[in-house]
C-alpha atoms as a PDB file:
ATOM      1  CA  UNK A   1     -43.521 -34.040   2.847  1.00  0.00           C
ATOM      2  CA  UNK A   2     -42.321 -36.816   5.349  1.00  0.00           C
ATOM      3  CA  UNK A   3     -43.299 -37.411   9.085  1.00  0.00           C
ATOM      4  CA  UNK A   4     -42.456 -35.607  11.843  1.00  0.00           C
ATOM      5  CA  UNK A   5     -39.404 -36.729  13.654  1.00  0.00           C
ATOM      6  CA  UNK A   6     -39.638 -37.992  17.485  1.00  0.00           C
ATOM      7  CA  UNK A   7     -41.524 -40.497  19.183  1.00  0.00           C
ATOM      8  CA  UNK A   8     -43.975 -37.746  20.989  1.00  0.00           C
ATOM      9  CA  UNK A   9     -44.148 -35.834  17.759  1.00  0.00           C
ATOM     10  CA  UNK A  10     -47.320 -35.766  15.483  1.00  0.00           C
ATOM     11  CA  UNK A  11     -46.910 -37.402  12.298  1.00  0.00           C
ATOM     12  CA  UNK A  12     -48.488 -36.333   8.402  1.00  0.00           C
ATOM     13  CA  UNK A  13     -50.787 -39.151   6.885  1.00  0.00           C
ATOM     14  CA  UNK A  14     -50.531 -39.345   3.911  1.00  0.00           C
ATOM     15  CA  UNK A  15     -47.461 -40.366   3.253  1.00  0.00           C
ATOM     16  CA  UNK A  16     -47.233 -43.353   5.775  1.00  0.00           C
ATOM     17  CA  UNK A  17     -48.114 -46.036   3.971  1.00  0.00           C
ATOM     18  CA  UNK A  18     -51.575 -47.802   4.924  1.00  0.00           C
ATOM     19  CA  UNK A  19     -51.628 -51.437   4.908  1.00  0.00           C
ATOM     20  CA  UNK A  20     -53.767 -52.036   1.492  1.00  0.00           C
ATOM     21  CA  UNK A  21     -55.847 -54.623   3.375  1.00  0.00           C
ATOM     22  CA  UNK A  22     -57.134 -51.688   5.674  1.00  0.00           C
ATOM     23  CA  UNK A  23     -57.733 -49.144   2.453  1.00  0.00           C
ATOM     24  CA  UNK A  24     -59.850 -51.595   1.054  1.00  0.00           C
ATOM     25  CA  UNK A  25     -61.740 -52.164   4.151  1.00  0.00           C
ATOM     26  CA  UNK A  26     -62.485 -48.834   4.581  1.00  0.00           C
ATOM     27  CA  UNK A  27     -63.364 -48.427   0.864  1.00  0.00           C
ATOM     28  CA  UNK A  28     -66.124 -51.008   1.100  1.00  0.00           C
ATOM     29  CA  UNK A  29     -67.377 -48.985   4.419  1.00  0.00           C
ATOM     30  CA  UNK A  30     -68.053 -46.173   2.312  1.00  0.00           C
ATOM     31  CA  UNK A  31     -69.503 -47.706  -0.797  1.00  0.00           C
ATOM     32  CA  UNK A  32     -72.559 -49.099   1.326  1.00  0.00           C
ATOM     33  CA  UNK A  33     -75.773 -47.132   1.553  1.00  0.00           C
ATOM     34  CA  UNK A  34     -75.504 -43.934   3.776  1.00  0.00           C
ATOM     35  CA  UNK A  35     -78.083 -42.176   4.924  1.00  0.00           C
ATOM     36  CA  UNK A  36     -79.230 -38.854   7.378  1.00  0.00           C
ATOM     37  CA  UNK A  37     -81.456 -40.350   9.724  1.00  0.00           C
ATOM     38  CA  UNK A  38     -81.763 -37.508  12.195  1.00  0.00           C
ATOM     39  CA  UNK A  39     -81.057 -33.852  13.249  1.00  0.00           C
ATOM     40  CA  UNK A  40     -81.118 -33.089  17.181  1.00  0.00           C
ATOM     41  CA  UNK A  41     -81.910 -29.323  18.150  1.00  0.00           C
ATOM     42  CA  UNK A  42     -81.779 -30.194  21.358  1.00  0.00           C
ATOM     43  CA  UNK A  43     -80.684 -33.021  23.829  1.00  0.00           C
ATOM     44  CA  UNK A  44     -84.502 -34.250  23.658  1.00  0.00           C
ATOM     45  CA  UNK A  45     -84.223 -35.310  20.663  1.00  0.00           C
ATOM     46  CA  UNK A  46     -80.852 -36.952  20.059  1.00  0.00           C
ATOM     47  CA  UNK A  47     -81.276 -40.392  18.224  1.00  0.00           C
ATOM     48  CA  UNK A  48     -80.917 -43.664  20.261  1.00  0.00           C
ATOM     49  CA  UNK A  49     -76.714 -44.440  20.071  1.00  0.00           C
ATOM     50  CA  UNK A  50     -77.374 -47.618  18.595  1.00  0.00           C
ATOM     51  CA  UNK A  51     -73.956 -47.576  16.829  1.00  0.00           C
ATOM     52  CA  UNK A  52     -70.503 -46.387  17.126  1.00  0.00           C
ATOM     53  CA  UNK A  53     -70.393 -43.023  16.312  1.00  0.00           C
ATOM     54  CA  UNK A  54     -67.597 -40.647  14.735  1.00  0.00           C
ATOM     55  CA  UNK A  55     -68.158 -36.872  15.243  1.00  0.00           C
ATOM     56  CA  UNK A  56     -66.512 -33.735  12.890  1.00  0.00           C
ATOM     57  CA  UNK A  57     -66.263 -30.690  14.827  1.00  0.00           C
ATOM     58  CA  UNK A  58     -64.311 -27.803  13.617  1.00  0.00           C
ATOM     59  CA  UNK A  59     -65.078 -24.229  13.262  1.00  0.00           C
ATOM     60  CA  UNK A  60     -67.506 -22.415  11.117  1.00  0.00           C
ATOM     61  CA  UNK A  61     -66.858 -23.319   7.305  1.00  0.00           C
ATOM     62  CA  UNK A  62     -64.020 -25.213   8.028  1.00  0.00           C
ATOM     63  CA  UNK A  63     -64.989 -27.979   5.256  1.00  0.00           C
ATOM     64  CA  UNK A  64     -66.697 -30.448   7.285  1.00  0.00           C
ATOM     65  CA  UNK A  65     -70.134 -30.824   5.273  1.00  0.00           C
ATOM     66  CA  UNK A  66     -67.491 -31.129   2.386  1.00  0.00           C
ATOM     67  CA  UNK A  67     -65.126 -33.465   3.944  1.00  0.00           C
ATOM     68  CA  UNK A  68     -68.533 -36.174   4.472  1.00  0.00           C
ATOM     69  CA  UNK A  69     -69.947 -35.747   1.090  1.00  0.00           C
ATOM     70  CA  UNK A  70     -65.988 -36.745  -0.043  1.00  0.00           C
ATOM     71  CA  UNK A  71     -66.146 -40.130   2.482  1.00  0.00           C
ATOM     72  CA  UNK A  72     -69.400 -40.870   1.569  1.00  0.00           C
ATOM     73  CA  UNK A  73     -69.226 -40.298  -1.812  1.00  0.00           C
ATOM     74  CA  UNK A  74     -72.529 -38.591  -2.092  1.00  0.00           C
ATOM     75  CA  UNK A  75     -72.189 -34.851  -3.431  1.00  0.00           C
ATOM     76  CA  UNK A  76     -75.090 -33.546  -1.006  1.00  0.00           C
ATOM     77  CA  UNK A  77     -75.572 -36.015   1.957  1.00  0.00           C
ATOM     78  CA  UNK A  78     -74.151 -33.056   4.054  1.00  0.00           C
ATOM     79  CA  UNK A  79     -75.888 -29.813   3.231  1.00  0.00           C
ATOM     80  CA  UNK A  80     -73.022 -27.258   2.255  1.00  0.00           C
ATOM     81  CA  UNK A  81     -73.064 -23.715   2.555  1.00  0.00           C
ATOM     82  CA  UNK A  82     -70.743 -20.573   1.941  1.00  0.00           C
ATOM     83  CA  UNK A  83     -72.785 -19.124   5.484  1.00  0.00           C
ATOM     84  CA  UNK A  84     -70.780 -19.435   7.859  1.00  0.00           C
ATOM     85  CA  UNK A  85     -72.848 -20.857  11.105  1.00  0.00           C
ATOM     86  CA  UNK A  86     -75.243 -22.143   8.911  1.00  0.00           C
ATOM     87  CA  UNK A  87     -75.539 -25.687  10.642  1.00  0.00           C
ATOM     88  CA  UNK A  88     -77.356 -24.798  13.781  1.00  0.00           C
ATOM     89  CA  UNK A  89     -77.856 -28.773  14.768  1.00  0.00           C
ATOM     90  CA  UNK A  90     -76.455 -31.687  15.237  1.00  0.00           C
ATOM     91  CA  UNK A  91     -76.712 -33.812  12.217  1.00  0.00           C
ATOM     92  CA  UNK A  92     -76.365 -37.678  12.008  1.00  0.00           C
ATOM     93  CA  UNK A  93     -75.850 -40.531   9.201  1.00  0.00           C
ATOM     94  CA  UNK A  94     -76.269 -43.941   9.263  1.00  0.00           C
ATOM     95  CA  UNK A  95     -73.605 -45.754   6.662  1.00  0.00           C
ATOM     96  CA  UNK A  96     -74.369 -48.989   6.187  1.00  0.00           C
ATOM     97  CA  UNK A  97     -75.977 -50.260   9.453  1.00  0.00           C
ATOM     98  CA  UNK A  98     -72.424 -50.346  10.997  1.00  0.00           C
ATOM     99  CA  UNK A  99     -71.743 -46.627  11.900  1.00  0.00           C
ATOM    100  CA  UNK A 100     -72.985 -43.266  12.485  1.00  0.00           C
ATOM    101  CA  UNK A 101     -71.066 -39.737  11.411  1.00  0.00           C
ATOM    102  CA  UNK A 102     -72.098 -36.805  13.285  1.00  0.00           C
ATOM    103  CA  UNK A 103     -71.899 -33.681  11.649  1.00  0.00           C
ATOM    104  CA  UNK A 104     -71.539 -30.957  14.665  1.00  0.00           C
ATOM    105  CA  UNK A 105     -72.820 -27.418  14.292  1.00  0.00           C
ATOM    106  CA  UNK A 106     -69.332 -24.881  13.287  1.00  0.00           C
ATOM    107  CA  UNK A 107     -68.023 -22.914  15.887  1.00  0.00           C
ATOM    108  CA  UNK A 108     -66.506 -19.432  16.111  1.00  0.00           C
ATOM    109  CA  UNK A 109     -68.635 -17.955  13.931  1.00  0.00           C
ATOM    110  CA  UNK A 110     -69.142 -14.517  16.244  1.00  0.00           C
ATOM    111  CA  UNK A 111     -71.972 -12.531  13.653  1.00  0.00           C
ATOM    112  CA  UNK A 112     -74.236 -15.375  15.341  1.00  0.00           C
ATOM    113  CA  UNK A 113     -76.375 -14.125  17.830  1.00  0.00           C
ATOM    114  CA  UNK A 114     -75.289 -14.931  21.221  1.00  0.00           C
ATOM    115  CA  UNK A 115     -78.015 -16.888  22.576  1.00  0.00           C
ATOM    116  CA  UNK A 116     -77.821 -19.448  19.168  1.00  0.00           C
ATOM    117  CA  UNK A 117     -74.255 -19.859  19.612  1.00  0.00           C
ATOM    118  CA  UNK A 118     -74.929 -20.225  23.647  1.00  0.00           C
ATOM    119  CA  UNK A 119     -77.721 -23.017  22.546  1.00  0.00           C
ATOM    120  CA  UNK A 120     -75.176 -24.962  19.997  1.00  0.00           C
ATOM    121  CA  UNK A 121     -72.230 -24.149  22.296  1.00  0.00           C
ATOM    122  CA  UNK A 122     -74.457 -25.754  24.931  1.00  0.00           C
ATOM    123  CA  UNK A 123     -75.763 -28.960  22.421  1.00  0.00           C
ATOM    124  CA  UNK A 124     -72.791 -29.450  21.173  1.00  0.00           C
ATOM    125  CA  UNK A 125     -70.947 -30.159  24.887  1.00  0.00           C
ATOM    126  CA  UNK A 126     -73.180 -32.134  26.019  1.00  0.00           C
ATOM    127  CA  UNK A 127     -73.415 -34.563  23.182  1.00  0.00           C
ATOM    128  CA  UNK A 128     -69.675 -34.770  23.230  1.00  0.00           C
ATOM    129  CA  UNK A 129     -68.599 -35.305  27.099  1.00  0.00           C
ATOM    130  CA  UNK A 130     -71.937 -38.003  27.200  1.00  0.00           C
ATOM    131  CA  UNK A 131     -72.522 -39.577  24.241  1.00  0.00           C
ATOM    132  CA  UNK A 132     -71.502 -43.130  25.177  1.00  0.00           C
ATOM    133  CA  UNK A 133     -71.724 -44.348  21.487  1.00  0.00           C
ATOM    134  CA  UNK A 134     -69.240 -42.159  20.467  1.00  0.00           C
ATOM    135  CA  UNK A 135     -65.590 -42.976  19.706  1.00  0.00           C
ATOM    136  CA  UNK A 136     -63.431 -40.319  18.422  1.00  0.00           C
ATOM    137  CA  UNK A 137     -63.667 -37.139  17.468  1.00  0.00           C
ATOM    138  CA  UNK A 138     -61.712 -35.983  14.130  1.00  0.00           C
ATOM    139  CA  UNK A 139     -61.574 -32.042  14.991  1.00  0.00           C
ATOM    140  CA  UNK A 140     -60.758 -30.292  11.287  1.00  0.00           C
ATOM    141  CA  UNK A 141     -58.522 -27.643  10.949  1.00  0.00           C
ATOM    142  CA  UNK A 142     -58.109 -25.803   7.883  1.00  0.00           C
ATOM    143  CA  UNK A 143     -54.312 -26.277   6.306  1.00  0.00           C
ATOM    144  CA  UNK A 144     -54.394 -22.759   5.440  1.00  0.00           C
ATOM    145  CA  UNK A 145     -54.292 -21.214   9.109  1.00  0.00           C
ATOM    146  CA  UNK A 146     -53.879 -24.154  11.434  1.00  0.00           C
ATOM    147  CA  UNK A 147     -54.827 -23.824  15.041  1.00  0.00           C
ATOM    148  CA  UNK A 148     -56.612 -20.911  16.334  1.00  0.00           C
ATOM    149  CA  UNK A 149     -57.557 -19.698  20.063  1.00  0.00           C
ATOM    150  CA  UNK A 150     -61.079 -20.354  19.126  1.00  0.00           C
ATOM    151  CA  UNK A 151     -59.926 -24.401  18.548  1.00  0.00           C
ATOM    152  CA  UNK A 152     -58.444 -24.721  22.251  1.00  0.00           C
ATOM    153  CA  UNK A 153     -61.369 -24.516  24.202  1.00  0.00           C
ATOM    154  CA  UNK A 154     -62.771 -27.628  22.516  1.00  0.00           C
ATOM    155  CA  UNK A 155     -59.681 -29.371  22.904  1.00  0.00           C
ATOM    156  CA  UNK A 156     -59.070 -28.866  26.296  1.00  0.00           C
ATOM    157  CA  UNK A 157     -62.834 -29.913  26.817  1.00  0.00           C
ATOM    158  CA  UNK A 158     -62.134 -33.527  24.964  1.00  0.00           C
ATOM    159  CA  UNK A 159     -59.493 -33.271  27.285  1.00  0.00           C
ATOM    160  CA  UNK A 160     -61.077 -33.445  30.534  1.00  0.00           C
ATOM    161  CA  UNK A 161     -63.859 -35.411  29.490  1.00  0.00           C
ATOM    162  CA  UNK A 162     -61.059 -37.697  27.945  1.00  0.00           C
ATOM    163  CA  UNK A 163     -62.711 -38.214  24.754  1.00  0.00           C
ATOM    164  CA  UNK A 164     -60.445 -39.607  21.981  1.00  0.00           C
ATOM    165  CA  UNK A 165     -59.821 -36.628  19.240  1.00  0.00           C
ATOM    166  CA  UNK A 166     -57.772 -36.677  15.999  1.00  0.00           C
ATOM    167  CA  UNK A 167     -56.575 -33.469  13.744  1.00  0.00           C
ATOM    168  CA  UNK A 168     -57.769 -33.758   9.843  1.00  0.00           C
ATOM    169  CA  UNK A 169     -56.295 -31.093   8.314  1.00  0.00           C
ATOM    170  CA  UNK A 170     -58.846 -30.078   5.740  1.00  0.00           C
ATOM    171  CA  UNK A 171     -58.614 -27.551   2.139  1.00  0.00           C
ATOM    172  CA  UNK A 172     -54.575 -29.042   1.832  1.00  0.00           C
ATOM    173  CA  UNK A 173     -55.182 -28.224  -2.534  1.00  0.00           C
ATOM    174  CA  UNK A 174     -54.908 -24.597  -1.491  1.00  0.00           C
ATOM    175  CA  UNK A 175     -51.809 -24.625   0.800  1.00  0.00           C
ATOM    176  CA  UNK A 176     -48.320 -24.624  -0.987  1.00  0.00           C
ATOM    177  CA  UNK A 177     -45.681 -26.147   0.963  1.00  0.00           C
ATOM    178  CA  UNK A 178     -44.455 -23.124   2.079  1.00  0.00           C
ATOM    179  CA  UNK A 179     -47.443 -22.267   3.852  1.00  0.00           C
ATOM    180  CA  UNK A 180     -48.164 -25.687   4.738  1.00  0.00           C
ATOM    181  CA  UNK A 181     -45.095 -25.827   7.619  1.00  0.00           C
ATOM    182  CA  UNK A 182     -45.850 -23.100   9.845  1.00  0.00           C
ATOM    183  CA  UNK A 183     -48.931 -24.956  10.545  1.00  0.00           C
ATOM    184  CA  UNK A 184     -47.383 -28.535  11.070  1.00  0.00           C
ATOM    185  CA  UNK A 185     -44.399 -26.702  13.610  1.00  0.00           C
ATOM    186  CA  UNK A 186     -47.421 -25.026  15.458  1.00  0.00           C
ATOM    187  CA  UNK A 187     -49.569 -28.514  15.453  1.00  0.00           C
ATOM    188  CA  UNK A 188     -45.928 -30.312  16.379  1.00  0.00           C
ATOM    189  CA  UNK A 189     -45.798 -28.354  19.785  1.00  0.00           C
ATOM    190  CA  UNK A 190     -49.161 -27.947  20.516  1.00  0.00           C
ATOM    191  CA  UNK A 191     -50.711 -31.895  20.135  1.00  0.00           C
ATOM    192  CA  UNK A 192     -48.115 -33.184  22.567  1.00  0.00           C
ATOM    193  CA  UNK A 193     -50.041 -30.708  25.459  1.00  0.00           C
ATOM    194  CA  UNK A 194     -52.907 -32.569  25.110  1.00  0.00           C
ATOM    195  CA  UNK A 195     -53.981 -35.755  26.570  1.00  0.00           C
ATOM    196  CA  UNK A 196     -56.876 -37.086  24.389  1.00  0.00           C
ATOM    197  CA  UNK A 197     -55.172 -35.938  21.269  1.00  0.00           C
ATOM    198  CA  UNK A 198     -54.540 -38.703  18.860  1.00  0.00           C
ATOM    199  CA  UNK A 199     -50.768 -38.180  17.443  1.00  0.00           C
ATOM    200  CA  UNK A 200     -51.689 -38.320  13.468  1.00  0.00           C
ATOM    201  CA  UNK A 201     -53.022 -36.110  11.438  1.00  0.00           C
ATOM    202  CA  UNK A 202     -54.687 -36.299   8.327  1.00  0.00           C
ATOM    203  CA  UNK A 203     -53.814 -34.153   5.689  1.00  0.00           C
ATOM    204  CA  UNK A 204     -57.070 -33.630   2.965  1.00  0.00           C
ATOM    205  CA  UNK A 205     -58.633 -32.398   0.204  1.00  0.00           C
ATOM    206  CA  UNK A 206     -61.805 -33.113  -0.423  1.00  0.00           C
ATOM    207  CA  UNK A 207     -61.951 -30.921  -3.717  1.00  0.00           C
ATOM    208  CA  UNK A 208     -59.029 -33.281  -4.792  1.00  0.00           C
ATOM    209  CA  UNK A 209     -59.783 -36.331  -2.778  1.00  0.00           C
ATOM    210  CA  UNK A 210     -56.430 -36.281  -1.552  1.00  0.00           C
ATOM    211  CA  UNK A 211     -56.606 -38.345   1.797  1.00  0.00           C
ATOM    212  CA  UNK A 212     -59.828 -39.538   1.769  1.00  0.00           C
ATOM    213  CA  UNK A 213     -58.721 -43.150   1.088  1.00  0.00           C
ATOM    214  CA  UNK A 214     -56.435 -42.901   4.385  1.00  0.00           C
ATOM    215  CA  UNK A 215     -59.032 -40.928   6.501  1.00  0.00           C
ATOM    216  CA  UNK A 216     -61.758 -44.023   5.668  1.00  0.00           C
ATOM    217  CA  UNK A 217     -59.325 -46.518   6.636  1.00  0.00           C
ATOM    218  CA  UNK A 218     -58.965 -44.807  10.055  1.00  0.00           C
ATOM    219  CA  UNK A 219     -63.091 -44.205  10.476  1.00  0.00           C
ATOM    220  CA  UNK A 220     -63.516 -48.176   9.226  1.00  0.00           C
ATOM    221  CA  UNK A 221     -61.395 -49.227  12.801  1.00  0.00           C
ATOM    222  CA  UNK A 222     -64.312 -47.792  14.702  1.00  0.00           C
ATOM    223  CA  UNK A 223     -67.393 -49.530  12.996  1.00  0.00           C
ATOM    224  CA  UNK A 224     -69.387 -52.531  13.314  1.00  0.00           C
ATOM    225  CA  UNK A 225     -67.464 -55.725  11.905  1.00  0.00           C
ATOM    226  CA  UNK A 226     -68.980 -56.601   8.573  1.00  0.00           C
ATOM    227  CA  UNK A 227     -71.022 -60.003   8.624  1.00  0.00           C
ATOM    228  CA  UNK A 228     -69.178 -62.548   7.029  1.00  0.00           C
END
C-alpha cells in the first residue's frame, strides 16, 4: 500500500518512513510508568489538566481500550470489553509524568438507554470543546467499515470548536486489501471537508502491533520534553 496521491489528499502511515530518531523517542514515552489516575462521571469531577492531554474517541467497540493497552504496553491498563457501551466515563492515564491519554466513553451504541447516552453524549462534548490541556484528538475508525454517519457528528463538532483530530484506523489484521480501499477512497474525499482534520492516518493493529511504533512517535510530539 503507498500514499495517497495529491497535496490535499490523506496519506497511509505506515509506510512513510518515520525518522528513527522520532520512533525511538516515542518508544521511551511508552516504556515509562503509566498509570489510571482518574475516571470523571461528570464535569465535577474531571482531574486538574496538569498535562497535555491526547483523547481516543471512536464508536462503541471500535478498539480503543485495545489500541492503549498496545501503546502502553500494559495488557489491562484500559479495561476491555466485548459490551458494547460498556465505558460509561471518561477515563484518564498518566504516562510518565509527561502526558495524559483519555480514554472517551464509545459512541453509537443505540441498545443504551437514552438518558446514559444523553449523559456521555453530554460529558463527552464538553470535555472536548473545553478542555484546554488537550491537544489532539486521534478519532478511531475501524478498517473494516470506515466512516459511518454516526462518526460525522463528532467531526463536525471538532470542527467548530477547532480542535485538532487525526484518523487511526484501528483492527487493519482483519481487512484484506481488497476491503481495505473502499475505505481509504471514502476517507480520501471525506478528510479534505473538514477543517480540524489532521491529513494522516494511521493504519493499526493492535492484535499485531502493526503501527503502534508510528502512532507513539506521533503521541510523543505532544508531551512534556523529557529532562535531560
Amino acid at each position: 500500500m503507498t500514499g495517497l496521491p495529491g497535496s490535499a489528499s490523506p496519506t497511509i502511515h505506515p509506510p512513510r518512513q518515520i525518522d528513527p530518531g522520532r520512533l525511538e523517542v516515542g518508544r521511551r514515552l511508552f516504556a515509562q510508568q503509566s498509570e489510571f489516575i482518574a475516571g470523571a462521571a461528570q464535569p465535577s469531577t474531571l482531574p486538574p489538566d496538569r498535562l497535555p492531554e491526547i483523547a481516543f474517541a471512536g464508536r462503541s467497540n471500535v478498539g480503543k481500550s485495545s489500541l492503549i493497552n498496545a501503546l502502553t504496553g500494559r495488557r489491562m491498563l484500559a479495561r476491555i470489553s466485548n459490551t458494547p457501551g460498556r465505558t460509561r466515563q471518561i477515563n484518564f492515564f498518566d504516562l510518565g509524568g509527561r502526558l495524559q491519554l483519555v480514554d472517551l466513553p464509545g459512541y453509537g451504541y443505540a441498545d443504551a438507554p437514552k438518558s446514559a447516552i444523553k449523559s456521555w453524549t453530554s460529558l463527552a462534548r464538553g470535555y472536548l470543546r473545553g478542555r484546554a490541556a488537550l491537544r489532539r484528538v486521534f478519532l478511531l475508525i475501524d478498517s473494516r467499515h470506515g466512516i459511518k454517519e454516526v462518526d460525522l457528528p463528532l467531526m463536525g463538532m471538532l470542527d467548530d470548536a477547532g480542535v485538532s483530530y487525526q484518523i487511526v484506523l484501528t483492527k487493519a489484521d482483519k481487512t484484506g486489501p481488497g476491503e481495505l480501499a473502499p475505505v481509504l477512497e471514502r476517507l480520501t474525499a471525506e478528510l479534505p471537508r473538514h477543517a480540524a482534520a489532521h491529513p494522516e492516518i494511521h493504519l493499526t493493529s493492535a492484535a499485531k502491533r502493526s503501527g503502534i511504533a508510528e502512532l507513539r512517535a506521533s503521541i510523543a510530539d505532544f508531551a512534556v520534553p523529557a529532562e535531560q
